[in-house]
Protein backbone atom coordinates (compact mmCIF):
# COMPACT_ATOMS: atom_id res chain seq x y z
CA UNK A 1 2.82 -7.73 -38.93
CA UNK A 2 4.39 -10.63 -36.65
CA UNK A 3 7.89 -8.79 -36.51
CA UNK A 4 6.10 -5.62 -35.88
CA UNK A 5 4.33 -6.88 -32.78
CA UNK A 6 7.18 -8.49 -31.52
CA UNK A 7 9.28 -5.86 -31.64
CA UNK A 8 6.53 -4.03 -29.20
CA UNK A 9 6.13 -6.43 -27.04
CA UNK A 10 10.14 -6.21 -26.68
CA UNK A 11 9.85 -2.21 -26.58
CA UNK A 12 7.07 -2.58 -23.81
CA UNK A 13 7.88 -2.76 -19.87
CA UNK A 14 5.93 -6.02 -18.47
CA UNK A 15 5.27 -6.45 -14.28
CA UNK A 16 5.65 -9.45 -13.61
CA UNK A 17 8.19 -9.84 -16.24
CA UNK A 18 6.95 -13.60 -17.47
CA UNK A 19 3.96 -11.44 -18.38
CA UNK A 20 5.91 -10.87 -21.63
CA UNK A 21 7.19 -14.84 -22.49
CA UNK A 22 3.60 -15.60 -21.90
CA UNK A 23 2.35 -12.97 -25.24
CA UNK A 24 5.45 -13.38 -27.11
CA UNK A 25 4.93 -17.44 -27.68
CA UNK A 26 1.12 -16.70 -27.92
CA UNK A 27 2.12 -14.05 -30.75
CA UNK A 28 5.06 -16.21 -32.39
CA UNK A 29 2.80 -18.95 -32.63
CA UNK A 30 -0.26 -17.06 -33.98
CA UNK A 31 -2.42 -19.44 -36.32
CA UNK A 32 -4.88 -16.90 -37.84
CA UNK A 33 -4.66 -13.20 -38.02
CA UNK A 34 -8.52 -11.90 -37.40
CA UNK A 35 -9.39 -10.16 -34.73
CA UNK A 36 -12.87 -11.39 -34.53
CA UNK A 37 -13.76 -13.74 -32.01
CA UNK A 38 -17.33 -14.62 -33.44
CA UNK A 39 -18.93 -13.37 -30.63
CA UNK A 40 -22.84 -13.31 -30.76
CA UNK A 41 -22.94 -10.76 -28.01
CA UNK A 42 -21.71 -6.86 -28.13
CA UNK A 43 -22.70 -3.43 -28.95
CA UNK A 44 -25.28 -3.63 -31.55
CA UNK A 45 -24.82 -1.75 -35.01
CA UNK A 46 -27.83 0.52 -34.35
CA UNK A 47 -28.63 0.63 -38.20
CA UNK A 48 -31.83 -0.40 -40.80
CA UNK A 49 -31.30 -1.61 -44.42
CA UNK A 50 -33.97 -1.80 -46.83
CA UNK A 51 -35.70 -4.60 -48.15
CA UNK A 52 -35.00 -3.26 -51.70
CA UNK A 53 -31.94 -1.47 -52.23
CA UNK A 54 -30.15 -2.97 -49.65
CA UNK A 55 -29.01 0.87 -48.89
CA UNK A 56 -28.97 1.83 -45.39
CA UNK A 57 -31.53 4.54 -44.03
CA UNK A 58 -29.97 7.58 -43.02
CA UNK A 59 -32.54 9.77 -40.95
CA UNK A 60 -31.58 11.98 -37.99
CA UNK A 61 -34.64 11.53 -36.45
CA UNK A 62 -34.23 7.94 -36.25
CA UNK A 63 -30.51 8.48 -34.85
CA UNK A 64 -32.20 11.17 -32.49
CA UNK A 65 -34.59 8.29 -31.21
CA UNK A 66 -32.15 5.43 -31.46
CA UNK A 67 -29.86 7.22 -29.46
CA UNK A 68 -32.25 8.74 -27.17
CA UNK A 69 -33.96 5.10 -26.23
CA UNK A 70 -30.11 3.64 -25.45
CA UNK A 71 -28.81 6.31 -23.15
CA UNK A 72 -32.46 5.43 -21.05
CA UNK A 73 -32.28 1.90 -21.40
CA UNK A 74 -28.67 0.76 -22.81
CA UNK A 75 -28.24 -1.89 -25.80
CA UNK A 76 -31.14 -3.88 -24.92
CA UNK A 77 -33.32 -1.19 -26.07
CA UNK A 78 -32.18 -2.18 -29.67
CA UNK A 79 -35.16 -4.90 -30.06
CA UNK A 80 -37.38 -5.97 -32.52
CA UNK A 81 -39.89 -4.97 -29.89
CA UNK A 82 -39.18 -1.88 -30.37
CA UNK A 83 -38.38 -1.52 -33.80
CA UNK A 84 -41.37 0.42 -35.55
CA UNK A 85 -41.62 2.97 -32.96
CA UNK A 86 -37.76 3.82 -33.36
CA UNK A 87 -38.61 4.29 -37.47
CA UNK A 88 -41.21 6.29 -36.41
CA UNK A 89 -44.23 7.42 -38.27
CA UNK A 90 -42.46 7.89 -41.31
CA UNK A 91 -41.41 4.13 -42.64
CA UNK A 92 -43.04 0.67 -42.58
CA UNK A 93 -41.20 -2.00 -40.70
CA UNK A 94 -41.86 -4.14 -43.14
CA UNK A 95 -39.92 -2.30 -45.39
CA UNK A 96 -36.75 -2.17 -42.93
CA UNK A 97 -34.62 -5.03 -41.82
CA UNK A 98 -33.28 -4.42 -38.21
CA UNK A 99 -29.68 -5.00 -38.06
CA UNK A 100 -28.29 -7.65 -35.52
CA UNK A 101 -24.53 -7.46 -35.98
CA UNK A 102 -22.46 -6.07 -33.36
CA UNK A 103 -19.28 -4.30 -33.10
CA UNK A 104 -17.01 -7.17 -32.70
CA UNK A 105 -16.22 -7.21 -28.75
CA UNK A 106 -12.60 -7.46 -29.29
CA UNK A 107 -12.41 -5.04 -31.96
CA UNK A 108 -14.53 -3.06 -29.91
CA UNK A 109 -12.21 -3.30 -26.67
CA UNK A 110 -8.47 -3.49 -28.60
CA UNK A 111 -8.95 0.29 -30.50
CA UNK A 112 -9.93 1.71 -27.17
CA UNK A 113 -6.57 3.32 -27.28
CA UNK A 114 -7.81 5.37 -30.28
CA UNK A 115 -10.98 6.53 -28.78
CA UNK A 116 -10.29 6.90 -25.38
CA UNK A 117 -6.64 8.68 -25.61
CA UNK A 118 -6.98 10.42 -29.14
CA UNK A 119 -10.40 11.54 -28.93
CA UNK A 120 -9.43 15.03 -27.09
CA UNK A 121 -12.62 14.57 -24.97
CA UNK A 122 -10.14 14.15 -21.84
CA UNK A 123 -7.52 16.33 -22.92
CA UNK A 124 -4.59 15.27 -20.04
CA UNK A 125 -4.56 11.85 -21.81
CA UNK A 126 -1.69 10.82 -24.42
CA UNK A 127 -0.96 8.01 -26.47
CA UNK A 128 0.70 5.65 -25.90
CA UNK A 129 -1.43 5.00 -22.63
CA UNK A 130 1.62 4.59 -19.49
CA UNK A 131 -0.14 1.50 -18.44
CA UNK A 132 -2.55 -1.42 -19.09
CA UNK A 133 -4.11 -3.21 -16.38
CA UNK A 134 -6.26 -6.21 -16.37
CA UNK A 135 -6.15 -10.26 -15.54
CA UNK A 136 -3.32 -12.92 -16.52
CA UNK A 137 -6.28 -14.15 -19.44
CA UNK A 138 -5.85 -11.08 -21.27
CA UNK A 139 -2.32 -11.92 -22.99
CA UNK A 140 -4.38 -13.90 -25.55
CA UNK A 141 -7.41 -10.88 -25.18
CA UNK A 142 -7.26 -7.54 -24.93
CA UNK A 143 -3.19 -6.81 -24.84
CA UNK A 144 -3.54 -8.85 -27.83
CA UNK A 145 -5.96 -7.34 -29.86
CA UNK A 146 -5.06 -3.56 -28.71
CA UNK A 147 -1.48 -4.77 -29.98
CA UNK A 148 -2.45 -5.77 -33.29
CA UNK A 149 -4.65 -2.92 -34.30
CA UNK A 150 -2.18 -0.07 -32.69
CA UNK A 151 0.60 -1.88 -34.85
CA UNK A 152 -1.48 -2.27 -37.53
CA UNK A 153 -2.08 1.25 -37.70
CA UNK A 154 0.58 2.72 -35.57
CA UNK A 155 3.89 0.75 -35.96
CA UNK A 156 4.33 0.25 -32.75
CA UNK A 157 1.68 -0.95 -29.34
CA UNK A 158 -0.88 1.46 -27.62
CA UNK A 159 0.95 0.76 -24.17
CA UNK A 160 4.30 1.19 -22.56
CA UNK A 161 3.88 -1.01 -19.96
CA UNK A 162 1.27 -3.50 -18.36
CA UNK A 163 0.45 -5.44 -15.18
CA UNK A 164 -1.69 -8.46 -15.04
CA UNK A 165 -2.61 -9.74 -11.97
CA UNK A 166 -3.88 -12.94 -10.87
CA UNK A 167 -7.82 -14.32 -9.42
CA UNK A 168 -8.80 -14.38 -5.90
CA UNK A 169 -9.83 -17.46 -4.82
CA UNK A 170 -11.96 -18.97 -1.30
CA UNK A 171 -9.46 -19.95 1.82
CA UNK A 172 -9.00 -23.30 -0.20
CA UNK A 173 -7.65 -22.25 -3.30
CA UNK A 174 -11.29 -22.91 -5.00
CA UNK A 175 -12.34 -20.72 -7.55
CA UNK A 176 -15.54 -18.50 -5.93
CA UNK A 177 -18.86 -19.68 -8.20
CA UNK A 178 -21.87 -19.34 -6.91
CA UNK A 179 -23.30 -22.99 -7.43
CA UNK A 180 -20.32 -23.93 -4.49
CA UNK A 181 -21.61 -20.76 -2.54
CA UNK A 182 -17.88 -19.90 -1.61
CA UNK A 183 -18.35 -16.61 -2.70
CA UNK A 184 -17.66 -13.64 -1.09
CA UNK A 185 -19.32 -10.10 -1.10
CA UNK A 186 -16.62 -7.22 -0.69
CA UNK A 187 -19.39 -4.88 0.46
CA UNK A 188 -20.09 -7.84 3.63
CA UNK A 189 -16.27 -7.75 4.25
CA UNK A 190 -16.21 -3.98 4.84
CA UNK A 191 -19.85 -3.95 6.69
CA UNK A 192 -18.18 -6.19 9.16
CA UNK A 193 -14.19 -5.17 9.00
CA UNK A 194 -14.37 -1.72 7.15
CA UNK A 195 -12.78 -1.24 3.81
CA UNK A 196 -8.74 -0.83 5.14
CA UNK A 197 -8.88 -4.09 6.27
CA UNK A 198 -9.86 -5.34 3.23
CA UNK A 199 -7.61 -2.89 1.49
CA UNK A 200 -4.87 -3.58 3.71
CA UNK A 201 -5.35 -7.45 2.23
CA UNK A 202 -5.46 -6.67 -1.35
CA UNK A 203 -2.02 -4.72 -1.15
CA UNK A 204 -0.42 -7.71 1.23
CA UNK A 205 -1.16 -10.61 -0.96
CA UNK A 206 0.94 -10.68 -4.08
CA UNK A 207 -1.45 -10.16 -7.00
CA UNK A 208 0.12 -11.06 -9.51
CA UNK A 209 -0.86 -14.50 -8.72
CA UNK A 210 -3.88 -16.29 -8.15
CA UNK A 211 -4.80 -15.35 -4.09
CA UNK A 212 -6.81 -16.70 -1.16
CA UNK A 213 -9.09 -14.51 1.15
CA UNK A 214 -11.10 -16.09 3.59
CA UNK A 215 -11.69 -15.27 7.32
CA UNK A 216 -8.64 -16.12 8.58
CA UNK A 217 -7.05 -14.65 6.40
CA UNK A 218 -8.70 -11.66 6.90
CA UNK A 219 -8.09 -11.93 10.80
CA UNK A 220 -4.34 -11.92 10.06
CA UNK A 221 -4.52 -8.73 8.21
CA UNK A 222 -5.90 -7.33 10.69
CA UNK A 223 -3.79 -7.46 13.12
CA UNK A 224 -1.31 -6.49 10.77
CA UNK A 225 -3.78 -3.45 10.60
CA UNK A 226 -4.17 -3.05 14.19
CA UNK A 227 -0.34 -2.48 15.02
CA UNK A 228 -0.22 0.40 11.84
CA UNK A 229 -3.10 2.05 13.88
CA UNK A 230 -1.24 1.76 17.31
CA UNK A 231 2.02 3.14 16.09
CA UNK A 232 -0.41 6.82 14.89
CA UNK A 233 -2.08 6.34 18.30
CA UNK A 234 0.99 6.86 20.40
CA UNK A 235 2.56 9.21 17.99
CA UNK A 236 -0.53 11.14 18.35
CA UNK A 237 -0.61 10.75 21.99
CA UNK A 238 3.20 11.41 21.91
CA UNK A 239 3.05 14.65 20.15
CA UNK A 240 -0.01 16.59 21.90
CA UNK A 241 1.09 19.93 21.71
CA UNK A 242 4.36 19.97 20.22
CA UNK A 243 4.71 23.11 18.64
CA UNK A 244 7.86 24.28 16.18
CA UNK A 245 9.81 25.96 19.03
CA UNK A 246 10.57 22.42 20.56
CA UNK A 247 11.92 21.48 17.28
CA UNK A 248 15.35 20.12 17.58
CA UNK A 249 18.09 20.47 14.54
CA UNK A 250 19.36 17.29 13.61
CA UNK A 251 22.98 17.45 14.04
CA UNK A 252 21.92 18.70 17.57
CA UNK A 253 20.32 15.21 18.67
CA UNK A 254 21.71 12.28 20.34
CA UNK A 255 22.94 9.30 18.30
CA UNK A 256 19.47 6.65 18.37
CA UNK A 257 17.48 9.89 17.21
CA UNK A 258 19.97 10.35 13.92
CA UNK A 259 19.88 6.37 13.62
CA UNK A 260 16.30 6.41 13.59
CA UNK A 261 15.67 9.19 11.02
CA UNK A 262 18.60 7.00 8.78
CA UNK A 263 16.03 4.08 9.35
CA UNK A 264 13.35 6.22 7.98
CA UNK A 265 15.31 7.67 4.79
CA UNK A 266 16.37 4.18 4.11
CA UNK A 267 12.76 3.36 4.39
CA UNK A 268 11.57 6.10 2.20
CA UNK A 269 14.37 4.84 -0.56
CA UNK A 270 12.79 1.32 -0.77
CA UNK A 271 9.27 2.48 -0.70
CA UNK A 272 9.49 4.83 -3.41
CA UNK A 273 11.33 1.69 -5.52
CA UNK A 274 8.27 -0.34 -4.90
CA UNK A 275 5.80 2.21 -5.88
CA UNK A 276 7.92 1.83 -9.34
CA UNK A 277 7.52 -1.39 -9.94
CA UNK A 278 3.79 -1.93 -8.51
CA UNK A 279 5.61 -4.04 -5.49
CA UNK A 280 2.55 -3.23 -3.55
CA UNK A 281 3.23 -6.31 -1.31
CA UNK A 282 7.34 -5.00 -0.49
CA UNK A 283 5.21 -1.67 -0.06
CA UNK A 284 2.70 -2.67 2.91
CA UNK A 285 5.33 -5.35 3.93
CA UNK A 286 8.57 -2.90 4.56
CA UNK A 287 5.82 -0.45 6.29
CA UNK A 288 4.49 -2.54 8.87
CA UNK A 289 7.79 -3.95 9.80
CA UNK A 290 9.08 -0.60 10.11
CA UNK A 291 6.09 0.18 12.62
CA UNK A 292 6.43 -2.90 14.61
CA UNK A 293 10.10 -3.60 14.88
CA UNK A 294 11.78 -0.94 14.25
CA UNK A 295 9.10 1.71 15.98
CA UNK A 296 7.15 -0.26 18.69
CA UNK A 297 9.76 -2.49 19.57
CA UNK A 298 12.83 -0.44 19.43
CA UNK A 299 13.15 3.27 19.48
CA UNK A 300 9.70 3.80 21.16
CA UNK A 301 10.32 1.47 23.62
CA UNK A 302 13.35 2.95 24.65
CA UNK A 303 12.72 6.46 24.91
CA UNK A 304 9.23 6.43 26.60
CA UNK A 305 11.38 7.17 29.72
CA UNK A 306 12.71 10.41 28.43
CA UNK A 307 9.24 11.11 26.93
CA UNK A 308 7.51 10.66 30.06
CA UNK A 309 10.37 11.76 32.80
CA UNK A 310 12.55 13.98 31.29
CA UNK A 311 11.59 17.92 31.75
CA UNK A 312 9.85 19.56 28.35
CA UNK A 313 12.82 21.72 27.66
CA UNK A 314 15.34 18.77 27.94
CA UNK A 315 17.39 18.26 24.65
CA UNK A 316 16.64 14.59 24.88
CA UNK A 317 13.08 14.79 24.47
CA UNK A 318 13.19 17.75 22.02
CA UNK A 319 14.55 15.36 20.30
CA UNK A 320 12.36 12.61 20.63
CA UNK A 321 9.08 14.28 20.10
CA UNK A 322 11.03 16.54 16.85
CA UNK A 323 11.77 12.82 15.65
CA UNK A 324 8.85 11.46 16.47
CA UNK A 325 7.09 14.38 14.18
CA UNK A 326 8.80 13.84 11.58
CA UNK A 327 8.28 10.15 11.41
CA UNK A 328 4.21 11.27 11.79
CA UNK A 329 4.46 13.20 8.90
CA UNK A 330 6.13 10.47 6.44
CA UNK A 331 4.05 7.72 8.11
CA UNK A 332 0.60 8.99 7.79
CA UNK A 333 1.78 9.93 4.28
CA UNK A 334 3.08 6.43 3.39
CA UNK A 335 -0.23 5.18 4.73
CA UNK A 336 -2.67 7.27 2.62
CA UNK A 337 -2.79 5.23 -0.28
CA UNK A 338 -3.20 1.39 1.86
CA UNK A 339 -5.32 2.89 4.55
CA UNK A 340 -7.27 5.77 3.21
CA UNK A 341 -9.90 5.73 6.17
CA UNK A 342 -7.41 5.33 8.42
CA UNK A 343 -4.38 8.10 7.52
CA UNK A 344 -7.54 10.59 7.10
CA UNK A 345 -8.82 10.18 10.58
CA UNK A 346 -4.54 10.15 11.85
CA UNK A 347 -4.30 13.18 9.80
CA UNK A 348 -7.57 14.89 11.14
CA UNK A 349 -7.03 13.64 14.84
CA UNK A 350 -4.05 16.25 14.60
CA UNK A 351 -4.81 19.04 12.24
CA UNK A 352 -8.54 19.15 12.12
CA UNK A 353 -9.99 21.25 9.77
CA UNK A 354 -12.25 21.19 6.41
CA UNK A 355 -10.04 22.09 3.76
CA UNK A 356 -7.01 20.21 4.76
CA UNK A 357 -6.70 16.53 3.77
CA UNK A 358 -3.64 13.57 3.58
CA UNK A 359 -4.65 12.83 0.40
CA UNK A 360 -3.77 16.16 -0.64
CA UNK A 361 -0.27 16.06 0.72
CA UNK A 362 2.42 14.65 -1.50
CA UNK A 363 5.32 12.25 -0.77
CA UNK A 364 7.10 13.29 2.83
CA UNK A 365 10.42 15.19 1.96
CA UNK A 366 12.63 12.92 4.59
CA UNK A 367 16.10 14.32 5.71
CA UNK A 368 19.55 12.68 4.84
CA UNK A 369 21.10 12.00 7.79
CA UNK A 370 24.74 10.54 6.78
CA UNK A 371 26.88 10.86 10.41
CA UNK A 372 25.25 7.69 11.84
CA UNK A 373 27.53 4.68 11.90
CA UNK A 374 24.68 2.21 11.06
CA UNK A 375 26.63 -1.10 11.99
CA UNK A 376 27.77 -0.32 15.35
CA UNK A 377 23.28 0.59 15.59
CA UNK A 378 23.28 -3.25 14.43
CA UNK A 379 25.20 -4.60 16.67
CA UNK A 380 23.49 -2.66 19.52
CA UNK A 381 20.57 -3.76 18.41
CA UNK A 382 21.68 -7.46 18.07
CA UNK A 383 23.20 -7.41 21.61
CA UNK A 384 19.88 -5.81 22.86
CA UNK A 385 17.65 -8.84 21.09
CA UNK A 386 20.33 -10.98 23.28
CA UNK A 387 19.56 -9.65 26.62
CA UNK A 388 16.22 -9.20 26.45
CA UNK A 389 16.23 -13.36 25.56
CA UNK A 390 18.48 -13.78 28.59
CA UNK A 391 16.06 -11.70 30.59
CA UNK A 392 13.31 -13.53 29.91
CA UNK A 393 13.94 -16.52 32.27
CA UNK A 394 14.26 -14.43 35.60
CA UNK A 395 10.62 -13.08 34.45
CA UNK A 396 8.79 -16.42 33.89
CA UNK A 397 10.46 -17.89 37.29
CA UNK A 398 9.68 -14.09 38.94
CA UNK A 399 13.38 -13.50 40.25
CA UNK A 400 12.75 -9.83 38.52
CA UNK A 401 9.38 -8.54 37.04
CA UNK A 402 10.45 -6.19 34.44
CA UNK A 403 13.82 -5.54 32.69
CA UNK A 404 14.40 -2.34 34.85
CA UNK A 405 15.12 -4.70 37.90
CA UNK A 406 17.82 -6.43 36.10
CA UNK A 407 21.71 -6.18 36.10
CA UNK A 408 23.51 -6.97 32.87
CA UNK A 409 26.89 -8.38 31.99
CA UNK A 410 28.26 -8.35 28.45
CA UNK A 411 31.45 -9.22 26.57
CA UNK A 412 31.48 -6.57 24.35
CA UNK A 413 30.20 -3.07 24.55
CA UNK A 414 29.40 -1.22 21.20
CA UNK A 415 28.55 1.98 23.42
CA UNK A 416 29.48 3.05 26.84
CA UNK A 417 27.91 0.81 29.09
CA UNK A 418 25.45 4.02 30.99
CA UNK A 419 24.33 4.34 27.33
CA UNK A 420 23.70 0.60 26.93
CA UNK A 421 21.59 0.13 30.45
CA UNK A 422 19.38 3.14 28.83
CA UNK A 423 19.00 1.57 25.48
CA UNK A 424 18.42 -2.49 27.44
CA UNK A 425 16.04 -0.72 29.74
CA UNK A 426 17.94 -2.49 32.32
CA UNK A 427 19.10 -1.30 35.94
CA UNK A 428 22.97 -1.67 34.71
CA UNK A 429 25.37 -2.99 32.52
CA UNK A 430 28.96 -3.78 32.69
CA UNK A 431 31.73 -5.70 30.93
CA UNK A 432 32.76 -9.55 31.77
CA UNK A 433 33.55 -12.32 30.03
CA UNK A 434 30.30 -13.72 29.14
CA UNK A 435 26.36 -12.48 28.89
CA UNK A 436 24.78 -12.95 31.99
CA UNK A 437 21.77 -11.44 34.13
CA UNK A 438 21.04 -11.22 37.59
CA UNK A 439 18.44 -9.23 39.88
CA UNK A 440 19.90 -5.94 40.83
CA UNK A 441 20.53 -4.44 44.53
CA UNK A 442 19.63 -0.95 43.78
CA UNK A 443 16.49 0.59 44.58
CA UNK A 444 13.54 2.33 42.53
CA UNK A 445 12.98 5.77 42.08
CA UNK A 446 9.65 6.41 43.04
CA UNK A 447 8.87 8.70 39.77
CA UNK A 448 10.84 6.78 36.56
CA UNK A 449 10.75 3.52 38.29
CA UNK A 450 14.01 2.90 37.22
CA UNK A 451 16.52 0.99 39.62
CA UNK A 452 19.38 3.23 40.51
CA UNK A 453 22.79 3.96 42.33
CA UNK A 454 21.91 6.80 43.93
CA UNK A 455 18.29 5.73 45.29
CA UNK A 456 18.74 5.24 48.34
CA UNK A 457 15.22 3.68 49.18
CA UNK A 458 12.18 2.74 47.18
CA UNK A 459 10.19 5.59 46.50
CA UNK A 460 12.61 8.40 46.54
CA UNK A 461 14.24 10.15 43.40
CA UNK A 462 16.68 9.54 41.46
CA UNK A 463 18.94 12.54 40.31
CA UNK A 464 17.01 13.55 37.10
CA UNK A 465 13.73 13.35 38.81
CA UNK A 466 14.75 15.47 41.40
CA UNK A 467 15.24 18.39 39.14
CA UNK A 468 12.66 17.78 37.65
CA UNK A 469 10.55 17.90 40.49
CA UNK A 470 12.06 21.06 41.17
């Protein structure tokens, strides 16, 4: 019987992997080989023996009231209270001795394999069961004791893999009991933050150890929750009546547009690897950075100019907004299952309607985009976090109040250097020995309010605007 549960708990896929040290020395080790843990509490063996014979009385009449007075009041209906009116007319408690065994708990809870995936009563169930779930405890409880009986009976365990996850504790590391009164009511927490926040928190904190919550730890999360929301609002705001006639083909789109749908793919690859392994924490994690610093900071930042200045039917922003649906379209998806409030009301905000829902939708097909030379994007973006830090000066001593007032000199260009201003937000750059910034001479154009050349005083257009205009 040892060798037989070993081997399954060697056949059997643990998360986190010490999971399975922890029940293989527990099982190794094994002193005595009952199930039993002499538990006085349970479900109660619903049965009366006579006095006499010792024989049990079989009456379906007393089942048929037995049964009946548990389904209205549960197990505690089985009382000696209650006793002669569940004979019924018919026999003399005196006569009967109420049993007060139970099913033993463990017994009870390690064959639910048998009942619950054999029974045919939900008929899309198999055995072995694809997962067990439950607390860190349970290595010495109910893994255990569903291992021994499936092996005992089956050769082999009732599971092929399981999780175990740790406790939640207060903002100290205390265990919650109510005599400290550190306790804390999920139902208060979504009264007062709404239930993504506090789902938001669950899938952030790596479960399978013991946790904190508390309500800074809670205010964290939600700013990490806030800047998920922002990132739908301005794609929603972004795409207000894009229709499929705008859409742009890929191959037809400017560089940072393929770079950014080769950030998304890459995304998609390394969320669908932690939905494998129940990384829930890689899952939220790689998703909010991808919002805030990849989105928010980056690409969005860089082409609200050609969202808000170029004309509709420029190439550019074709581009833009046909990127910018597609990343709506994985996002909310990836979303769904953290912030299920949340991705609804995204989803809804854009395609209203009754029947439709996100959480109908499956995983986003993303496209492969494989002509994007992703290093030379790095080192843009490097030399970008660069400038902006040697920007930042000028703006605290007010020589320039924004970026677009700014000239730029760099030692190395991993773009043309029109391509780089655009991308640095910045009024120029050109090549020198060193970095170095300094306020620019040009004027603003009185639409883009971007410092140019060819403005020849504040307020008038530059060359794009111009058409534009016209």
């Amino acid at each position: 019987m040892r060798e037989t549960a070993l081997a399954a708990i060697e056949a059997t896929t643990w998360y986190p992997p010490k999971g399975q040290n922890r029940i293989t020395a527990m099982v190794a080790g094994r002193p005595d080989w009952v199930i039993s843990r002499q538990r006085a509490w349970g479900v109660p063996i619903t049965l009366f023996v006579d006095r006499l014979t010792g024989q049990y009385l079989v009456d379906p009449a007393v089942n048929a009231r037995i049964i009946a007075a548990i389904n209205a009041e549960g197990v505690d209906a089985w009382s000696e209270e209650a006793a002669q009116a569940l004979l019924g007319p018919d026999y003399d408690l005196a006569d009967y001795e109420r049993v007060t065994d139970i099913l033993d708990v463990w017994f009870d809870s390690g064959c639910t394999h048998a009942f619950v995936l054999e029974s045919g009563r939900w008929p899309d169930l198999q055995w072995p069961a694809d997962l067990y779930l439950e607390g860190s405890d349970q290595h010495r409880g109910w893994f255990q004791s569903s291992l021994m009986e499936a092996c005992g009976t089956r050769g082999r365990a009732p599971y092929n893999a399981v999780l175990t996850h740790g406790f939640t504790m207060d903002s100290k590391g205390m265990k919650m009991s109510k005599s400290l009164g550190n306790t804390i009511n999920p139902l208060d927490l979504m009264k007062e933050s709404g239930a993504d926040i506090l789902r938001l928190w669950a899938l952030s904190v790596d479960f399978t150890e013991d946790h904190r919550i508390g309500k800074e730890i809670l205010g964290g999360v939600s700013d990490q929750y806030r800047k998920l929301r922002n990132t739908f609002r301005y794609l929603l705001g972004a795409l207000d009546g894009f229709e499929e006639a705008e859409r742009l083909p890929v191959a037809e789109m400017p560089e940072l547009e393929r770079y950014v749908l080769h950030l998304l793919a890459e995304l998609d690859t390394k969320l669908r690897a932690a939905v494998l392994v129940y990384d829930f924490n890689s899952y939220v994690r790689l998703l909010t950075e991808f919002a805030q610093e990849d989105l928010s900071a980056f690409y969005f930042d860089i082409r609200k100019d050609s969202l808000y200045c170029d004309a509709p039917t420029d190439p550019k922003r074709r581009a833009v907004r046909t990127v910018f649906d597609t990343l709506f379209h994985a996002l909310v998806r990836y979303a769904a299952p953290v912030l299920c409030f949340t991705a609804e009301e995204t989803w809804q905000a854009r395609f209203p309607s009754e029947d439709g829902s996100v959480h109908l939708l499956e995983w986003p097909e993303v496209p492969a985009v494989d002509s994007v030379d992703a290093g030379k994007w790095e080192a843009v973006r490097a030399l970008r976090q660069q400038v902006t830090e040697a920007i930042e000066p000028l703006r605290r001593e007010k020589i320039v109040r924004s970026s677009l007032e700014a000239e730029v000199v760099v030692p190395e260009a991993p773009l043309p250097v029109a391509e780089l201003a655009e991308l640095f937000i910045v009024a120029q750059v050109t090549l020198g020995d060193t970095l170095a910034v300094a306020r620019t001479d040009f004027h603003k154009c009185g639409r883009c309010w971007r410092l140019l050349p060819e403005v020849e005083e504040d307020g008038d257009l530059c060359d794009r605007c111009e058409g534009v205009v016209a």
